[in-house]
C-alpha atoms as a PDB file:
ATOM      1  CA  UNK A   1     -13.759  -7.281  24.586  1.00  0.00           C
ATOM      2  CA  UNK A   2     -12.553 -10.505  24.971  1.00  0.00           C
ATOM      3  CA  UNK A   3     -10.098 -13.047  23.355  1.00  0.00           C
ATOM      4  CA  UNK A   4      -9.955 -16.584  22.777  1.00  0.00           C
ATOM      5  CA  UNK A   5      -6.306 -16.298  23.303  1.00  0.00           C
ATOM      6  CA  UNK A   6      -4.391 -15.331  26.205  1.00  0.00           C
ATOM      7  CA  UNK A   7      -2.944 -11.702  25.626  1.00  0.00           C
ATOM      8  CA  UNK A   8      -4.292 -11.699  22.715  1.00  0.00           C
ATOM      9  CA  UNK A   9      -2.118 -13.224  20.383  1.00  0.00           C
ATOM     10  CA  UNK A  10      -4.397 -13.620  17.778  1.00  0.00           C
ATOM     11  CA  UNK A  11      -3.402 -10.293  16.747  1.00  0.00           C
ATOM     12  CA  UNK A  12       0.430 -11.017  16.237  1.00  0.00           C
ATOM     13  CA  UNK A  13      -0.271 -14.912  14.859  1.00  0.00           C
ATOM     14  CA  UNK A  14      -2.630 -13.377  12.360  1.00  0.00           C
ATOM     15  CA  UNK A  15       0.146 -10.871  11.291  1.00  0.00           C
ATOM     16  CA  UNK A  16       2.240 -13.725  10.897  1.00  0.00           C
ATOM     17  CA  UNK A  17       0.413 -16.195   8.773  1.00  0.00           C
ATOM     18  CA  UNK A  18      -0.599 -13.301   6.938  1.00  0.00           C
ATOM     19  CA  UNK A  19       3.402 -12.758   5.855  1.00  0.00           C
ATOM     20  CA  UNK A  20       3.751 -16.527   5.331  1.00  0.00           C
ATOM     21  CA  UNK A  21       0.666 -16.464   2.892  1.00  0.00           C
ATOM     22  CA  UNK A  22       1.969 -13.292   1.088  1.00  0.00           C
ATOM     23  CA  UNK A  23       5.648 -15.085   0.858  1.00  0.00           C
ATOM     24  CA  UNK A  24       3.895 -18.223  -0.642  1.00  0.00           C
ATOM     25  CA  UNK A  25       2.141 -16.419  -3.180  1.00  0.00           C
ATOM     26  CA  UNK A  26       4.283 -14.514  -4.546  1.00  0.00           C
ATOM     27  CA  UNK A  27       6.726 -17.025  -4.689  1.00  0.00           C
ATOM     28  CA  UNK A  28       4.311 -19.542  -6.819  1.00  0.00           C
ATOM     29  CA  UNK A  29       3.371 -16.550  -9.143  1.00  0.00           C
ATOM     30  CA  UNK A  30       6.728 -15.471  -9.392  1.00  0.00           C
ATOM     31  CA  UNK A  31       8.204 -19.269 -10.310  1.00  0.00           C
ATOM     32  CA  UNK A  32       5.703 -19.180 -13.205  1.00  0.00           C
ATOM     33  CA  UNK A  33       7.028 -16.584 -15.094  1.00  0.00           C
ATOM     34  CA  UNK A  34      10.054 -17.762 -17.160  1.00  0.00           C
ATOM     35  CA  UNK A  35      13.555 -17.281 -15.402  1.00  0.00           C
ATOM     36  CA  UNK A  36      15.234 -13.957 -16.482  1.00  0.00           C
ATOM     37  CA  UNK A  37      11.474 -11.882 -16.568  1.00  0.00           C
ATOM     38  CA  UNK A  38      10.791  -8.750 -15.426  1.00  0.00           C
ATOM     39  CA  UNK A  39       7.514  -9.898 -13.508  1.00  0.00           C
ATOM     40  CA  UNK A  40       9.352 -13.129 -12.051  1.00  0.00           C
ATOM     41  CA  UNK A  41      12.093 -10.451 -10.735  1.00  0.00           C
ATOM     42  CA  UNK A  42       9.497  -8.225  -9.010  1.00  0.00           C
ATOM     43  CA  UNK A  43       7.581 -10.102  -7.550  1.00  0.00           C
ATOM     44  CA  UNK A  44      10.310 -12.328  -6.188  1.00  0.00           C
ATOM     45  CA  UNK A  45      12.292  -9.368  -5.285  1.00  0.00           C
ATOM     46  CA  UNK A  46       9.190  -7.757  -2.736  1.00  0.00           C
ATOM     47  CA  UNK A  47       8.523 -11.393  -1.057  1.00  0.00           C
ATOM     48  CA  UNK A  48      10.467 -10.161   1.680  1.00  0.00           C
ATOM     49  CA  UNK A  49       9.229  -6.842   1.932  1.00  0.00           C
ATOM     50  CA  UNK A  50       5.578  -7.829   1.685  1.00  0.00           C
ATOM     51  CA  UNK A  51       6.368 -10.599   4.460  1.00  0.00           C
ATOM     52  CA  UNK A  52       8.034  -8.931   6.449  1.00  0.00           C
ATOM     53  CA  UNK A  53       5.912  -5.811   6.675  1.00  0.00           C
ATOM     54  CA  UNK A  54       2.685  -7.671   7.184  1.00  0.00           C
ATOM     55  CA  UNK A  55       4.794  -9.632  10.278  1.00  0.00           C
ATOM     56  CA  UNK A  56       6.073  -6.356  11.360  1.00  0.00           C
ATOM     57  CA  UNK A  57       2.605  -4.623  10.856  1.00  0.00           C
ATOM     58  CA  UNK A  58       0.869  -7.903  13.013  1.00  0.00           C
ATOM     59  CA  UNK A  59       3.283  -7.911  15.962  1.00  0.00           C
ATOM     60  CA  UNK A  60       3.750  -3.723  16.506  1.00  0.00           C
ATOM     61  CA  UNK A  61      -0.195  -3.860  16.223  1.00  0.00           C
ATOM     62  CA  UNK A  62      -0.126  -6.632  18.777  1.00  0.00           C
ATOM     63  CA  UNK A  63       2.968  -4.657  21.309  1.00  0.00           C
ATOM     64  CA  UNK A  64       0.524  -1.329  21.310  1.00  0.00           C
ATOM     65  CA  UNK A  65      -2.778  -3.277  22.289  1.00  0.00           C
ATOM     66  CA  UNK A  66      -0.802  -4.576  25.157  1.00  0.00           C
ATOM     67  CA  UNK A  67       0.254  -1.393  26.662  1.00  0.00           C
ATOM     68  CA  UNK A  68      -1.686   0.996  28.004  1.00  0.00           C
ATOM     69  CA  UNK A  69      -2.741   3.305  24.948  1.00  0.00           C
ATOM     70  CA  UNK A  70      -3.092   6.286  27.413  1.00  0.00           C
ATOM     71  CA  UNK A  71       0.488   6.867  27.961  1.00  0.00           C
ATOM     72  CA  UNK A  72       0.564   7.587  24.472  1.00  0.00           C
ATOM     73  CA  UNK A  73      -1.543   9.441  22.632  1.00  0.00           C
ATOM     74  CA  UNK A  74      -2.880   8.397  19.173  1.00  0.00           C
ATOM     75  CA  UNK A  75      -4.920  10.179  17.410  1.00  0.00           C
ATOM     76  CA  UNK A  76      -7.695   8.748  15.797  1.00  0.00           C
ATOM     77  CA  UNK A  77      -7.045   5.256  17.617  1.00  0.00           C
ATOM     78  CA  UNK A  78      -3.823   4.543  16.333  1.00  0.00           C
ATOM     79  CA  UNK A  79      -4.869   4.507  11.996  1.00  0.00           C
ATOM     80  CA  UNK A  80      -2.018   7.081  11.601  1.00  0.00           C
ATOM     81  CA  UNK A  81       0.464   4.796  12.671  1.00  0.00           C
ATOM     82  CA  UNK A  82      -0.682   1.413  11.235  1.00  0.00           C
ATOM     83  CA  UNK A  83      -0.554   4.168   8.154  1.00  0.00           C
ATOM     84  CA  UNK A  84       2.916   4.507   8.547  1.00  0.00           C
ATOM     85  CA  UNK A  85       3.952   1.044   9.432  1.00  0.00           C
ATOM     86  CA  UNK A  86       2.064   0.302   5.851  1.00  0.00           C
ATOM     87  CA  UNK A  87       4.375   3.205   3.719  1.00  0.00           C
ATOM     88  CA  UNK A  88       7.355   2.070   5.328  1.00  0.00           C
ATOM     89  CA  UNK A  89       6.535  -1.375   3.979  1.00  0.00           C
ATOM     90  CA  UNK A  90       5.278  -0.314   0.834  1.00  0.00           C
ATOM     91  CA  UNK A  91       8.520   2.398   0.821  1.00  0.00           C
ATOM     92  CA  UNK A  92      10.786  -1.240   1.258  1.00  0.00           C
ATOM     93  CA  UNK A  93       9.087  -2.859  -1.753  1.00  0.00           C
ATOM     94  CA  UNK A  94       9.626   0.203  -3.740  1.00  0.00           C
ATOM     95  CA  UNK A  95      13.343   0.303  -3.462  1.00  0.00           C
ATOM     96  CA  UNK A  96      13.765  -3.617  -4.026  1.00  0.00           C
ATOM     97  CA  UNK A  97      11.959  -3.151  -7.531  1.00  0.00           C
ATOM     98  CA  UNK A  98      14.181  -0.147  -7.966  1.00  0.00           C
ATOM     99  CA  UNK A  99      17.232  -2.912  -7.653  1.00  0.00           C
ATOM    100  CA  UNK A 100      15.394  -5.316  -9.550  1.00  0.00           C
ATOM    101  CA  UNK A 101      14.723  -2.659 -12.389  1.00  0.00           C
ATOM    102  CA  UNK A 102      18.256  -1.720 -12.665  1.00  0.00           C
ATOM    103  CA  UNK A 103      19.514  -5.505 -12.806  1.00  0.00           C
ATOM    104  CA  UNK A 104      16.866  -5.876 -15.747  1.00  0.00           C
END
């Protein structure tokens, strides 16, 4: 297959404007709610999960492609651990509500 972009970094720049768009969002939802809220708390509180998952998720994506995927095997093409990279994320988000909930 090929790329339009040398090592194919479209891959790890996707990840990454990804986590900016996520951080942007749920910073202008967030602001609308009034200060103090529940919702404004949560969703400010998992920007930088989200963001940084989806960067993380983007760039270890990227690192596998580039090596050699026969020195290690994945089963079923790798969905297991993009699976895991996504409930790590989603296990980071979880404890910052946690926080949040307990400030509120």
């Amino acid at each position: 297959m090929t790329t339009p972009l040398p090592f194919n970094l479209q891959v790890p720049i996707a990840g990454l404007v990804l986590a900016i768009v996520s951080w942007l969002l749920l910073d202008t939802f967030g602001r609308r709610f009034r200060s103090g809220s529940l919702w404004r708390g949560l969703l400010l509180s998992s920007r930088q999960s989200i963001s940084l998952s989806c960067a993380l998720v983007g760039v270890i994506c990227w690192l596998l492609d580039l090596f050699d995927l026969s020195l290690i095997q994945f089963p079923r093409d790798g969905v297991k651990a993009f699976g895991i990279l996504v409930v790590i994320g989603l296990s980071l988000t979880l404890l910052s509500w946690k926080k949040e909930l307990k400030q509120n």
